[in-house]
Protein backbone atom coordinates (compact mmCIF):
# COMPACT_ATOMS: atom_id res chain seq x y z
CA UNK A 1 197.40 7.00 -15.67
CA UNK A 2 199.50 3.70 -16.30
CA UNK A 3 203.34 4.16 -16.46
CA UNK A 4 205.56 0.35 -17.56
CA UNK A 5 208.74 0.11 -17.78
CA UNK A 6 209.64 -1.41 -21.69
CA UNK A 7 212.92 -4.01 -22.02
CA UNK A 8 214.02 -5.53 -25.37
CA UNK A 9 216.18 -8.16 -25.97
CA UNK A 10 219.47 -7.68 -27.67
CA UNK A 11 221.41 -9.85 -30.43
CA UNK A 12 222.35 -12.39 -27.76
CA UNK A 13 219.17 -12.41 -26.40
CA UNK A 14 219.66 -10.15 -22.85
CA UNK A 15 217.36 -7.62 -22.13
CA UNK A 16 218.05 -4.37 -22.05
CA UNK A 17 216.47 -1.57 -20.50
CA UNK A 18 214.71 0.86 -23.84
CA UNK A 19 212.27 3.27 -22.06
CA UNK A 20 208.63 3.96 -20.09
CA UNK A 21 205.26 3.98 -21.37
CA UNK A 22 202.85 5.99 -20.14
CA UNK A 23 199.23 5.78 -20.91
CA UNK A 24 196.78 7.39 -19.51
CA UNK A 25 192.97 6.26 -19.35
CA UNK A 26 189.72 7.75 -18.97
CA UNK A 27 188.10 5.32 -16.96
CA UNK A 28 184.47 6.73 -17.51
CA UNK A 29 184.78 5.95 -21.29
CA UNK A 30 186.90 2.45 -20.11
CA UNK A 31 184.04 1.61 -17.81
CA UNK A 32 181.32 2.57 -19.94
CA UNK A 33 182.76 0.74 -22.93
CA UNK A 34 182.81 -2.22 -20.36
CA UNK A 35 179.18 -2.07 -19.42
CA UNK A 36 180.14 -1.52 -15.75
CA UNK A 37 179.05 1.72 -15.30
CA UNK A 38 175.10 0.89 -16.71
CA UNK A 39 175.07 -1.05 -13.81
CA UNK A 40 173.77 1.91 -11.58
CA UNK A 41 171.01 2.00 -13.53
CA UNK A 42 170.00 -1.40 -12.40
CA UNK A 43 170.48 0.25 -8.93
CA UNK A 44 173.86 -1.88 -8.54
CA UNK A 45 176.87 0.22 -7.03
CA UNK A 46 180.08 -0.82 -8.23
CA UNK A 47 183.67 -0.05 -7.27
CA UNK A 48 187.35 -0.89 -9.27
CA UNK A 49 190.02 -0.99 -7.01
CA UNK A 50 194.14 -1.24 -8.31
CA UNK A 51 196.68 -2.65 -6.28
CA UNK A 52 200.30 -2.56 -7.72
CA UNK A 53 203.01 -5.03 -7.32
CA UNK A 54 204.06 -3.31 -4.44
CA UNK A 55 200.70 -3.17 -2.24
CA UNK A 56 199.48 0.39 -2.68
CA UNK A 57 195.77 0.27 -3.43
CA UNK A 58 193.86 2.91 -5.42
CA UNK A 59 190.27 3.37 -6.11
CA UNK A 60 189.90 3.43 -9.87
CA UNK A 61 186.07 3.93 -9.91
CA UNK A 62 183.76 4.38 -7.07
CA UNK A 63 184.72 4.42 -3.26
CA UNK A 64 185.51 2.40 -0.22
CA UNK A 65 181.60 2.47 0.85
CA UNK A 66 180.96 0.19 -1.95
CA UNK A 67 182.76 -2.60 -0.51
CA UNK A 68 180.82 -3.24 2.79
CA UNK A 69 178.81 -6.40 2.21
CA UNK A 70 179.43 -6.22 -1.55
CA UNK A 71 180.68 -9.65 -3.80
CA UNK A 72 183.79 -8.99 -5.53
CA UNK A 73 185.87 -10.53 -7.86
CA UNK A 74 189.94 -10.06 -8.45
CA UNK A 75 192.46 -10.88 -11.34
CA UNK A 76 196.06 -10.42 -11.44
CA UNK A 77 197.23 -8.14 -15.09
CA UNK A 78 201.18 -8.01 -15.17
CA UNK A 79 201.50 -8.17 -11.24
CA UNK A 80 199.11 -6.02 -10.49
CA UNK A 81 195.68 -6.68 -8.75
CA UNK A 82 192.95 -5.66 -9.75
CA UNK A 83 189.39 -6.15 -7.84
CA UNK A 84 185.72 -5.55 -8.94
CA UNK A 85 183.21 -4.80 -6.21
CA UNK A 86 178.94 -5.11 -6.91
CA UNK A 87 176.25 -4.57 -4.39
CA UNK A 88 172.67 -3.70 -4.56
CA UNK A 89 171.78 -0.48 -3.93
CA UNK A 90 170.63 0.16 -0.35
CA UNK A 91 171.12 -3.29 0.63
CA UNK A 92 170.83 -7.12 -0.38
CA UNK A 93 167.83 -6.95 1.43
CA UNK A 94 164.28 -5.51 0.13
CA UNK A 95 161.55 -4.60 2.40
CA UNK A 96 158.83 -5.34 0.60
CA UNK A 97 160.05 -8.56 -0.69
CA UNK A 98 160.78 -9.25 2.84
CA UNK A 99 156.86 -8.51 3.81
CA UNK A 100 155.98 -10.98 1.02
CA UNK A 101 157.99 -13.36 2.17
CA UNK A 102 156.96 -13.11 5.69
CA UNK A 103 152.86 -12.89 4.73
CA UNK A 104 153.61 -15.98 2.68
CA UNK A 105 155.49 -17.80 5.37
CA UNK A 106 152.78 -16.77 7.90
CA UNK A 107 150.18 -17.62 5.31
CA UNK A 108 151.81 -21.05 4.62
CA UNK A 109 152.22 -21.90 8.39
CA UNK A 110 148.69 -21.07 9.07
CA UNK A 111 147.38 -23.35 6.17
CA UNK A 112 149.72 -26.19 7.54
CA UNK A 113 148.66 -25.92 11.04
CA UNK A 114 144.78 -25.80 10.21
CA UNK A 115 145.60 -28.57 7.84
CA UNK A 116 147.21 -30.44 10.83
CA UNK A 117 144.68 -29.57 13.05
CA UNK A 118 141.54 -31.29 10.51
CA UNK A 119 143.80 -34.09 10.22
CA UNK A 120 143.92 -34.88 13.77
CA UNK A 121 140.15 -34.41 13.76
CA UNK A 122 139.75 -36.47 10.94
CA UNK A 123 142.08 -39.59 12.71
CA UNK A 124 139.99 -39.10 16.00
CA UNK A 125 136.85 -39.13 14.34
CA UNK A 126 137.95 -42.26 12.39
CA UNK A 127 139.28 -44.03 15.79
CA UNK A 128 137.01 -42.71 18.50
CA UNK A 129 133.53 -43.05 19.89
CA UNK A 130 131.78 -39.63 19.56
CA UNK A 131 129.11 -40.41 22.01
CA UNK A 132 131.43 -41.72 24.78
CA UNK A 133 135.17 -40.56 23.62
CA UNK A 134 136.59 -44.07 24.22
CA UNK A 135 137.83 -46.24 20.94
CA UNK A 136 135.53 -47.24 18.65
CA UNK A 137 136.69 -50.98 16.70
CA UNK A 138 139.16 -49.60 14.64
CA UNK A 139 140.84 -47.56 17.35
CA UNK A 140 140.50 -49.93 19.63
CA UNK A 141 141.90 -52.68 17.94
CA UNK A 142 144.56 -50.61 16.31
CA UNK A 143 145.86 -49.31 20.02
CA UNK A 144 145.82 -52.92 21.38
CA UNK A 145 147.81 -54.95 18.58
CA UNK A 146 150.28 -52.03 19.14
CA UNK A 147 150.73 -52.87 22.68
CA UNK A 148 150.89 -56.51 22.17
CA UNK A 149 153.32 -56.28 19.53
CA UNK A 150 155.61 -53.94 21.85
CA UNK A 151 155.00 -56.18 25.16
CA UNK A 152 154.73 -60.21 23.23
CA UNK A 153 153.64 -62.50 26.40
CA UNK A 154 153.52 -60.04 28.81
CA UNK A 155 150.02 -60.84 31.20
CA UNK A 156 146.96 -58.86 29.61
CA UNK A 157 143.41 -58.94 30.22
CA UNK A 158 140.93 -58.62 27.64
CA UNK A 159 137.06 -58.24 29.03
CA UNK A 160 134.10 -58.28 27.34
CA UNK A 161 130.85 -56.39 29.29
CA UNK A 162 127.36 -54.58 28.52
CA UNK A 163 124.99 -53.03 30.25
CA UNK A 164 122.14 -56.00 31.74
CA UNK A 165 118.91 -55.39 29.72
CA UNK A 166 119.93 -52.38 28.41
CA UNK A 167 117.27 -52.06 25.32
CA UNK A 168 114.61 -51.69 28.61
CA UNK A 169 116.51 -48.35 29.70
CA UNK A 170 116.04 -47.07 26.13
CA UNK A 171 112.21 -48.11 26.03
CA UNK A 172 110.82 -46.97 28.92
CA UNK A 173 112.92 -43.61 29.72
CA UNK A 174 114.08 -43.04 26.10
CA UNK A 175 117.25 -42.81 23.59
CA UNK A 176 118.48 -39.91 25.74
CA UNK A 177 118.84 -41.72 29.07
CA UNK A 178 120.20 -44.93 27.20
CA UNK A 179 123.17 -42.11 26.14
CA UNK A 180 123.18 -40.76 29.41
CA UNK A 181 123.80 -44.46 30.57
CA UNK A 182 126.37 -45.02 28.03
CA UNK A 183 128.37 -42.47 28.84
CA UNK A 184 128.50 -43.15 32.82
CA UNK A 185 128.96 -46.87 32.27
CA UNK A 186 132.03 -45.38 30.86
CA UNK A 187 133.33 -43.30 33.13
CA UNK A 188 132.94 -46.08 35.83
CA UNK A 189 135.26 -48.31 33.35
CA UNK A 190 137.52 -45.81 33.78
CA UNK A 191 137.35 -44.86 37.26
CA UNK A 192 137.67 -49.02 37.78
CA UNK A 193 140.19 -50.03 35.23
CA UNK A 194 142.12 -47.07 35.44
CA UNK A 195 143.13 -44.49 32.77
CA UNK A 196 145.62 -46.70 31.07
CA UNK A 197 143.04 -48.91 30.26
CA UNK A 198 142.12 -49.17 26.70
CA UNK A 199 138.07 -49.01 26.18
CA UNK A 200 136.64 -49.86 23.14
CA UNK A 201 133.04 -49.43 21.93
CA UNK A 202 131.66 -52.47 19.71
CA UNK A 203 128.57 -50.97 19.50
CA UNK A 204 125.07 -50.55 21.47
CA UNK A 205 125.86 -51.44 24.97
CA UNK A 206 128.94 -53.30 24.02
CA UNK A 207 132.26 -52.79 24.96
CA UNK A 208 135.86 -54.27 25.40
CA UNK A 209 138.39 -53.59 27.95
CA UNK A 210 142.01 -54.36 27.21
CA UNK A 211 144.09 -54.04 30.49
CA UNK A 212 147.93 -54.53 30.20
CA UNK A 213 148.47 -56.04 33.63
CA UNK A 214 147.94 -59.97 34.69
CA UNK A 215 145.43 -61.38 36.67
CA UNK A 216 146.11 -60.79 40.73
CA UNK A 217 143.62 -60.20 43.67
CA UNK A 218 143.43 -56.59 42.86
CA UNK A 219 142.27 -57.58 39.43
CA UNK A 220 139.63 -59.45 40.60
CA UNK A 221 138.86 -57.27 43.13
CA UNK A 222 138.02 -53.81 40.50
CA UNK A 223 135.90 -56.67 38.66
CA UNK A 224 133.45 -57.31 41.68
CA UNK A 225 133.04 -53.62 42.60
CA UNK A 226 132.57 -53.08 38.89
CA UNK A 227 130.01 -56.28 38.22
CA UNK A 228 128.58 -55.97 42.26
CA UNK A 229 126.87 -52.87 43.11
CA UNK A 230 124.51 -50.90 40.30
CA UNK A 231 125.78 -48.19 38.20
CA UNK A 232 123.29 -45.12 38.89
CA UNK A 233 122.53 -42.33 36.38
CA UNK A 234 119.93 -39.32 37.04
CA UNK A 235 117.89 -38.91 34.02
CA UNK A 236 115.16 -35.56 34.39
CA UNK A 237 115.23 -35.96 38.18
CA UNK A 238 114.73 -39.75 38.64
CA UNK A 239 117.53 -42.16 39.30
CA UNK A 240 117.95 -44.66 37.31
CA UNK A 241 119.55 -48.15 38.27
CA UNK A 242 121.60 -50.57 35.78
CA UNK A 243 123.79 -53.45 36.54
CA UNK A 244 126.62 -55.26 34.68
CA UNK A 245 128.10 -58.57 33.36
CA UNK A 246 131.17 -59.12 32.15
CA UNK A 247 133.33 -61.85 30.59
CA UNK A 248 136.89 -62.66 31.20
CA UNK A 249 139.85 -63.94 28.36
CA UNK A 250 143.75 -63.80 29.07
CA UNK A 251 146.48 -63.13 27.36
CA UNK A 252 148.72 -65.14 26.26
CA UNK A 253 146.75 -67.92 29.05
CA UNK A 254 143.58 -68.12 26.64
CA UNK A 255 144.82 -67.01 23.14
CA UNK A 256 147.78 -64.86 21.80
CA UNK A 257 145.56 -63.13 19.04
CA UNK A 258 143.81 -60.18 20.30
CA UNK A 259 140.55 -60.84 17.82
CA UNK A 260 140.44 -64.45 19.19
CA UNK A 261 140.55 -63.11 23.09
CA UNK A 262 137.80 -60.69 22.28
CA UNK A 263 135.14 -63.54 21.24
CA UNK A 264 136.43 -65.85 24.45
CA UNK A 265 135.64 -62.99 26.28
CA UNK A 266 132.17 -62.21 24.45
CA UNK A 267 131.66 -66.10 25.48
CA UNK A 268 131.97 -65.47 28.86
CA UNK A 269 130.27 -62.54 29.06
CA UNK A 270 127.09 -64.39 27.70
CA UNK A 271 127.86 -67.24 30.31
CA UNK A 272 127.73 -65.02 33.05
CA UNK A 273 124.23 -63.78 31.84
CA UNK A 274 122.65 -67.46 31.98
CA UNK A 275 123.76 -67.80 35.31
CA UNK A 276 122.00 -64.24 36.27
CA UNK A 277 123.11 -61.15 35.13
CA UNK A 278 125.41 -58.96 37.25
CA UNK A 279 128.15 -60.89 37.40
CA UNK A 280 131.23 -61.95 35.80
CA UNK A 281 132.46 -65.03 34.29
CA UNK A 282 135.94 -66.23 32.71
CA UNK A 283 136.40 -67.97 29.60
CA UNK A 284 136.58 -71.71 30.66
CA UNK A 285 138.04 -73.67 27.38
CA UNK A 286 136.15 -76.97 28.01
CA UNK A 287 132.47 -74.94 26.73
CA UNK A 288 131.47 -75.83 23.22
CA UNK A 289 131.74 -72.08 21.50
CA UNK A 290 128.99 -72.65 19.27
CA UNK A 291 126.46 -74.37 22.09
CA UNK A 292 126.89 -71.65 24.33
CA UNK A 293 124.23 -69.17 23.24
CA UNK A 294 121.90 -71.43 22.65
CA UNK A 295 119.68 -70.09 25.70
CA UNK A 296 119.83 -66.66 24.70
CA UNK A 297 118.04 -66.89 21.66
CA UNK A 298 114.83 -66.19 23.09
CA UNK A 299 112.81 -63.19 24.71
CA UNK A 300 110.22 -63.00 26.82
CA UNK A 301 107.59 -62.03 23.92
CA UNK A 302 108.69 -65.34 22.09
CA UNK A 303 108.64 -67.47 25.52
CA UNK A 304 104.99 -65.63 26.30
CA UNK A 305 103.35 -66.09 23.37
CA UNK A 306 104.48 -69.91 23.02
CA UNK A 307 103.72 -71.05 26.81
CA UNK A 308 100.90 -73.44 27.37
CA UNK A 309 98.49 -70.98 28.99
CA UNK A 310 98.22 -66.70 29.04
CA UNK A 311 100.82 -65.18 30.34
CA UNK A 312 101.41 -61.12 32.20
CA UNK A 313 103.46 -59.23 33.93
CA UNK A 314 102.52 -55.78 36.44
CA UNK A 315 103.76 -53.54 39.02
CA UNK A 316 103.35 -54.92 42.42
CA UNK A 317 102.40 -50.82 43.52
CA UNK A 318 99.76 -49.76 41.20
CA UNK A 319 98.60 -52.83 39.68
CA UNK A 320 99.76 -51.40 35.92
CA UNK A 321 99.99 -54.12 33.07
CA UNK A 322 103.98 -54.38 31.69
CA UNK A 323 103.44 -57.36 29.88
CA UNK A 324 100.23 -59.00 27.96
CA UNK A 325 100.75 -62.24 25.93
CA UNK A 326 98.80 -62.75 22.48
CA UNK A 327 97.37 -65.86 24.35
CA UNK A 328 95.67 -63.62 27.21
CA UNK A 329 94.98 -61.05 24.67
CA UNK A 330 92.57 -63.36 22.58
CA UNK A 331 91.52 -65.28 26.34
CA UNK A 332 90.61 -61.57 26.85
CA UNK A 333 88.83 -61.56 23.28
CA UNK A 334 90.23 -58.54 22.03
CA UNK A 335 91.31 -57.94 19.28
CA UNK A 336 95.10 -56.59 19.78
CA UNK A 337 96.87 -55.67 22.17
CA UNK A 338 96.48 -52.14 21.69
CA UNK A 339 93.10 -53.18 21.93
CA UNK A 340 93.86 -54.96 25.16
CA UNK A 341 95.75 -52.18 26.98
CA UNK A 342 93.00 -49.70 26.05
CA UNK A 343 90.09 -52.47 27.82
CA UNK A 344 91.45 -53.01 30.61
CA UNK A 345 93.53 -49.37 30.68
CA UNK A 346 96.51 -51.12 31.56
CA UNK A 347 95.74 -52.40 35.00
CA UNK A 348 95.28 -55.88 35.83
CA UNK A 349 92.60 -55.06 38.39
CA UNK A 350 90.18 -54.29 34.68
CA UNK A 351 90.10 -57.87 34.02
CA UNK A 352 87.63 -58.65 37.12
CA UNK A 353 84.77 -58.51 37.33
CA UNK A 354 83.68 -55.50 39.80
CA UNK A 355 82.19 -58.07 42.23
CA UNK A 356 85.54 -60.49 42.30
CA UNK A 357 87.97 -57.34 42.29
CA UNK A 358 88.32 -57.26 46.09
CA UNK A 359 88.22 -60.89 46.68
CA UNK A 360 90.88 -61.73 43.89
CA UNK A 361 93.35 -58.65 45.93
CA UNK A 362 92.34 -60.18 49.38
CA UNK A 363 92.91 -63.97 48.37
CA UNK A 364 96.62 -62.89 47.03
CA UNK A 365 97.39 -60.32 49.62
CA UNK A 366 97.16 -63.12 52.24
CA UNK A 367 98.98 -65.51 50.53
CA UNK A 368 102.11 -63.52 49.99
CA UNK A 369 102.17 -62.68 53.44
CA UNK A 370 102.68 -65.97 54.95
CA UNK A 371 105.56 -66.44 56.24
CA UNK A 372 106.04 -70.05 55.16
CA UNK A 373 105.76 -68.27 51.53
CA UNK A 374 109.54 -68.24 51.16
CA UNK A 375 109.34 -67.63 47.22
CA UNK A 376 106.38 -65.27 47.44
CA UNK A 377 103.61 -67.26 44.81
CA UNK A 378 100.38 -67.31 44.90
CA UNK A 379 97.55 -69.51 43.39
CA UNK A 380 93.86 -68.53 42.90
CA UNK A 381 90.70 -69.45 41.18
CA UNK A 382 88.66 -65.85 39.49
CA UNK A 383 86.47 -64.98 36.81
CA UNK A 384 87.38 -62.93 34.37
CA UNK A 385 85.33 -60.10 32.40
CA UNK A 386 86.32 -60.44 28.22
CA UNK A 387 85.56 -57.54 26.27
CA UNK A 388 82.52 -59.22 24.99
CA UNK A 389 80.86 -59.27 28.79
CA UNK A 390 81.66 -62.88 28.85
CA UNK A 391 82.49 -64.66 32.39
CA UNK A 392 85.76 -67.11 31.98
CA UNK A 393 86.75 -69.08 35.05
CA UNK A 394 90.59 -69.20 34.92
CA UNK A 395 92.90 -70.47 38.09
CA UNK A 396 96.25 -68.09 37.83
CA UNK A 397 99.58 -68.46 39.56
CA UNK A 398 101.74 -65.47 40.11
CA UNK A 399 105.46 -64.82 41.29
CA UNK A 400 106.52 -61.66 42.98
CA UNK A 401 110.02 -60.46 42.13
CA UNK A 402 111.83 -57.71 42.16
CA UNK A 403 113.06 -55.89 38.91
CA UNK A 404 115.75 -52.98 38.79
CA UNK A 405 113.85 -51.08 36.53
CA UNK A 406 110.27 -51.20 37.69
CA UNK A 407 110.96 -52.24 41.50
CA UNK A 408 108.74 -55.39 42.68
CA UNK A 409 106.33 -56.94 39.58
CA UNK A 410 104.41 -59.80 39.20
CA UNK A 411 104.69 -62.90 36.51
CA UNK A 412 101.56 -64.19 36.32
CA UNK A 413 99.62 -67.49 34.28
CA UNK A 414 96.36 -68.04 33.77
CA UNK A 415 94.42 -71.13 32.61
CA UNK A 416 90.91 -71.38 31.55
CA UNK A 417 89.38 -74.02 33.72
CA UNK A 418 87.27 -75.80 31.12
CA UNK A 419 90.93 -75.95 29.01
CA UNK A 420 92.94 -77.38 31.86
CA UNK A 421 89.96 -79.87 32.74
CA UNK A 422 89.98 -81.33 29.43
């Protein structure tokens, strides 16, 4: 029920009290007719509320439970206020879109942190060794330029070092102890350098170490101990022995770029290994880059095969053949050196003949153990037994040395007589 007071104006325009209306409204038709009250069908509670001009409130349509968290909406009619109220039944909230929305998130954070997870795997893979978990190239030089960039002519030392005759560790023991060596020469860069040090694998047996400290006594120092003694692996219950080289570049003393500092140091590395092996060398700028290999393009097959006379090497201990040259293969007349190892069944002692074998042993024996014999050679005249059952005087000069992979060996010549004669 509505009740307004009604004024009209008079001739002179003044208004003048004339009555009340009353009107009275049936709000179910009024809110039907306004579509409000099909909202509960849609499961939305509603709720009218009237305030008059003078504050007192009334609930037209619905009740006051309608208007906790609901949105509402007010307009003042005539000076009075009136104020809609909507809210979902129950509550904004639904359960089992909530559920959704939490399997999804859960769903969505799981794909995002596998996702994350096979990226990192994919960025180590693409920057890391996966035989010795140190840098590979890309890593490596990726890491370093970082550094340099963040620390411009700050000391550095870049060194370049390998394992000495590495491919012999893979031969004679196998792929699996060359890994096995691998893998401790790298933890003893580590244990030498330090952790901070960044290790890079080239490839093979060849590696850089970046260090991000100048050169000092203590740097030199962790390079002997590293380059000194021999780095020891134990491979199916036999030690094996390796040693060292490395080569030396600073930064910024040598070369500011990081690429250029790596080759310096390669340089060095393969000066060190004319002068011996086991040992370290730093990049001196007066060599000629290009000339300095020049030695190293050789091996002993190449050097065997192309001396003037036959050439082997054996075990000082059991007398077993490392080492046959073509040239004593066809002095031996055989016809390979398969051929070779299986005629004389890979002892040197096969190429006597059974009636010179103790003499040839005796003659040597007392040589090497003069004591005026400071370099431990020896020089005798034989006969040798070819395949064919031919006799071939020969005079042959041998060196004893020692070798870190096969302890003491001999590196022996041997010229036919009636060749040297003519």
């Amino acid at each position: 029920m509505v009740l307004r007071p009604v004024y009209l104006p008079d001739e002179k325009g003044d208004r003048h009290f004339w009555g009340y209306i009353l009107a009275i409204i049936d709000t179910r038709i009024f809110l039907k007719d306004a579509n409000v009250s099909n909202l509960e069908d849609q499961n939305i509670l509603c709720g009218l509320i009237h305030t008059e001009g003078d504050g007192t409130a009334s609930e037209v349509y619905g009740d006051e439970n309608y208007r906790k968290d609901a949105l509402f909406i007010s307009r003042e009619i005539y000076g009075d206020h009136w104020t809609l109220y909507l809210r979902p039944e129950g509550s904004w909230v639904n359960p089992w879109i909530m559920v959704l929305i939490t399997w999804a998130g859960l769903l969505t954070a799981l794909t995002l942190a596998v996702l994350a997870r096979r990226n990192a795997r994919l960025r180590r893979m693409g920057t890391t060794d996966p035989l010795t978990g140190v840098c590979n190239r890309t890593g490596g030089d990726w890491t370093v330029r970082r550094y340099l960039e963040a620390h411009q002519n700050e000391p550095a030392l870049v060194m370049a070092v390998d394992i000495d005759n590495f491919k012999i560790i893979n031969d004679v023991y196998g792929h699996e102890a060359g890994d096995e060596a691998l893998c401790q020469f790298t933890r003893d860069m580590k244990e030498t350098f330090g952790q901070s040090a960044v290790i890079t694998r080239n490839g093979g047996d060849e590696f850089i170490i970046f260090c991000g400290y100048g050169w000092s006594r203590k740097a030199a120092e962790a390079i002997d101990r590293f380059t000194e003694p021999p780095h020891i692996i134990t491979y199916k219950g036999k030690e094996i022995r390796f040693s060292a080289s490395l080569g030396l570049a600073r930064y910024p003393k040598h070369d500011k770029d990081y690429r250029s500092l790596c080759i310096k140091a390669d340089y060095a590395l393969y000066g060190a290994k004319l002068n011996g092996k086991s040992r370290w060398k730093e990049f001196d700028p007066e060599l000629r880059l290009k000339d300095t290999r020049t030695q190293l393009g050789f091996n002993l097959t190449d050097i065997g095969n192309e001396m003037p006379g036959a050439m082997a090497v054996y075990r000082a201990d059991d007398r077993s053949i490392l080492f046959a040259s073509s040239t004593l293969v066809e002095l031996m007349e055989c016809d390979s050196l398969d051929d070779f190892m299986k005629y004389t069944k890979m002892s040197l002692d096969r190429i006597f003949p059974d009636s010179e074998k103790e003499a040839a042993r005796a003659a040597i024996d007392r040589q090497l153990e003069n004591p005026f014999n400071r370099h431990r050679f020896y020089f005798i005249t034989a006969n040798i037994l070819t395949k064919k059952g031919n006799l071939r005087p020969v005079e042959i000069r041998g060196h004893r040395s020692h070798n870190a992979n096969y302890g003491d060996v001999f590196y022996i010549f041997l010229y036919e007589k009636e060749q040297k004669e003519s």
